[in-house]
Protein backbone atom coordinates (compact mmCIF):
# COMPACT_ATOMS: atom_id res chain seq x y z
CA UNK A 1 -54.04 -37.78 -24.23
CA UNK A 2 -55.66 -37.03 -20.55
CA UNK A 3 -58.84 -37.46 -22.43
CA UNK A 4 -58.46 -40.74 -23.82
CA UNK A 5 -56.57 -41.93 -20.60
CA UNK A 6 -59.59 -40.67 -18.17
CA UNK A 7 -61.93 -42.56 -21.25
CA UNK A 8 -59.99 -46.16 -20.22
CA UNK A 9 -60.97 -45.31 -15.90
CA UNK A 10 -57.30 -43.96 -15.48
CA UNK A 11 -58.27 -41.38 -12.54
CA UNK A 12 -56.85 -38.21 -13.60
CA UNK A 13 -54.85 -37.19 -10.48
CA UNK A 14 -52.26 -40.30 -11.40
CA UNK A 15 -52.24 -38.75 -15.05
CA UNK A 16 -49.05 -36.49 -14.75
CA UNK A 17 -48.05 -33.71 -17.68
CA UNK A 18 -44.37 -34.16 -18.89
CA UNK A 19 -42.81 -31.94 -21.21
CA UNK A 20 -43.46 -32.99 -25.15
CA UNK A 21 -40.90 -35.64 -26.50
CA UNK A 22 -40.28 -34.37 -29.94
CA UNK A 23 -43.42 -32.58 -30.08
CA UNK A 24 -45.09 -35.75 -28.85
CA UNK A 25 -47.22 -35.92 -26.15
CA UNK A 26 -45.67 -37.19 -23.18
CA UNK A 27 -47.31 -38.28 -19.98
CA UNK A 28 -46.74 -40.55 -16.64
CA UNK A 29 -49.59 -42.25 -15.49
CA UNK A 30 -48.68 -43.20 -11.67
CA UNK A 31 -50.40 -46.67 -10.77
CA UNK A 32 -48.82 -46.64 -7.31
CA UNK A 33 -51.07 -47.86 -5.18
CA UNK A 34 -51.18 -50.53 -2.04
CA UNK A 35 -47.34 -50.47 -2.17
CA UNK A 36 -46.64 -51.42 -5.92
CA UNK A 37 -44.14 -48.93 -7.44
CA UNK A 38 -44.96 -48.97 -11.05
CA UNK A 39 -45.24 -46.38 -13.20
CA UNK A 40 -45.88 -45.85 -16.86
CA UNK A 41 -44.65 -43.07 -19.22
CA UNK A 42 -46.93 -42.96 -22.44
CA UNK A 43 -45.71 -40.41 -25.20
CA UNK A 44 -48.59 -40.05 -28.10
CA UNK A 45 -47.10 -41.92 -31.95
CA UNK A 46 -48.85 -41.02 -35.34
CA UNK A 47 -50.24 -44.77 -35.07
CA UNK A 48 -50.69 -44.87 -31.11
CA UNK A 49 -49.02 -44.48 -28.27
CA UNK A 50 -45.63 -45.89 -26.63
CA UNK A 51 -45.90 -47.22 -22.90
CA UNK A 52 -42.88 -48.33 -20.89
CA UNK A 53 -43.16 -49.30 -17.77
CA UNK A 54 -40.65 -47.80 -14.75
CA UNK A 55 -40.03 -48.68 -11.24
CA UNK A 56 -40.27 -45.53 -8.53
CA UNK A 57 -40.17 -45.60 -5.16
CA UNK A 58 -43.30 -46.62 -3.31
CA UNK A 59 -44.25 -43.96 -1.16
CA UNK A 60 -46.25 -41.03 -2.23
CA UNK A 61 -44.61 -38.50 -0.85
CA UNK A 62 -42.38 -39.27 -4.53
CA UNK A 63 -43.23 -37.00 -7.67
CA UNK A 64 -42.90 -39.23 -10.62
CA UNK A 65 -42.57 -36.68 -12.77
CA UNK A 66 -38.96 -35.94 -11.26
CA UNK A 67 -37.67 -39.79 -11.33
CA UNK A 68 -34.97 -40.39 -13.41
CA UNK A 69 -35.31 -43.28 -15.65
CA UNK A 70 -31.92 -44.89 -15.72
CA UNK A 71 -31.39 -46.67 -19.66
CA UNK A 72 -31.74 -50.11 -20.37
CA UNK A 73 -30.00 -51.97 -22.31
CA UNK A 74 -31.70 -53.84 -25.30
CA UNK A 75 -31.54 -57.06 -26.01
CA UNK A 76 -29.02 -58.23 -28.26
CA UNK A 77 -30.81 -60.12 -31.58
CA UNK A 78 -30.41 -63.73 -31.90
């Protein structure tokens, strides 16, 4: 996944390792820069990947990779 990531211009220092989610491979990519605070967390699918996005505190003295995501709630169907 690092491979493909660093292929799109993602620098590789913001792509951070998480453990495998269901042998899937799991990754944060940290796009906090000039004060934004978003994050993404991108685990590998047979047919591509899954990307949510996450909120985490600004400031860089914050590992990512030890945020924890609190659930959302899904939208009820209409």
């Amino acid at each position: 996944m690092r491979e493909k990531l660093t292929g799109l211009d993602y620098p590789a220092a913001r792509i951070l390792p998480m453990p495998d989610r269901a042998g899937a491979p799991h990754v944060r990519l940290d796009l906090r820069q000039l004060g934004s605070h978003v994050v993404l967390e991108v685990t590998g699918a047979d047919t591509g990947v899954d990307a949510e996005a996450f909120g985490a505190p600004g400031t860089e003295d914050v590992d990512v990779t030890g945020v924890k995501r609190q659930p959302q709630p899904r939208p009820e169907a209409r």
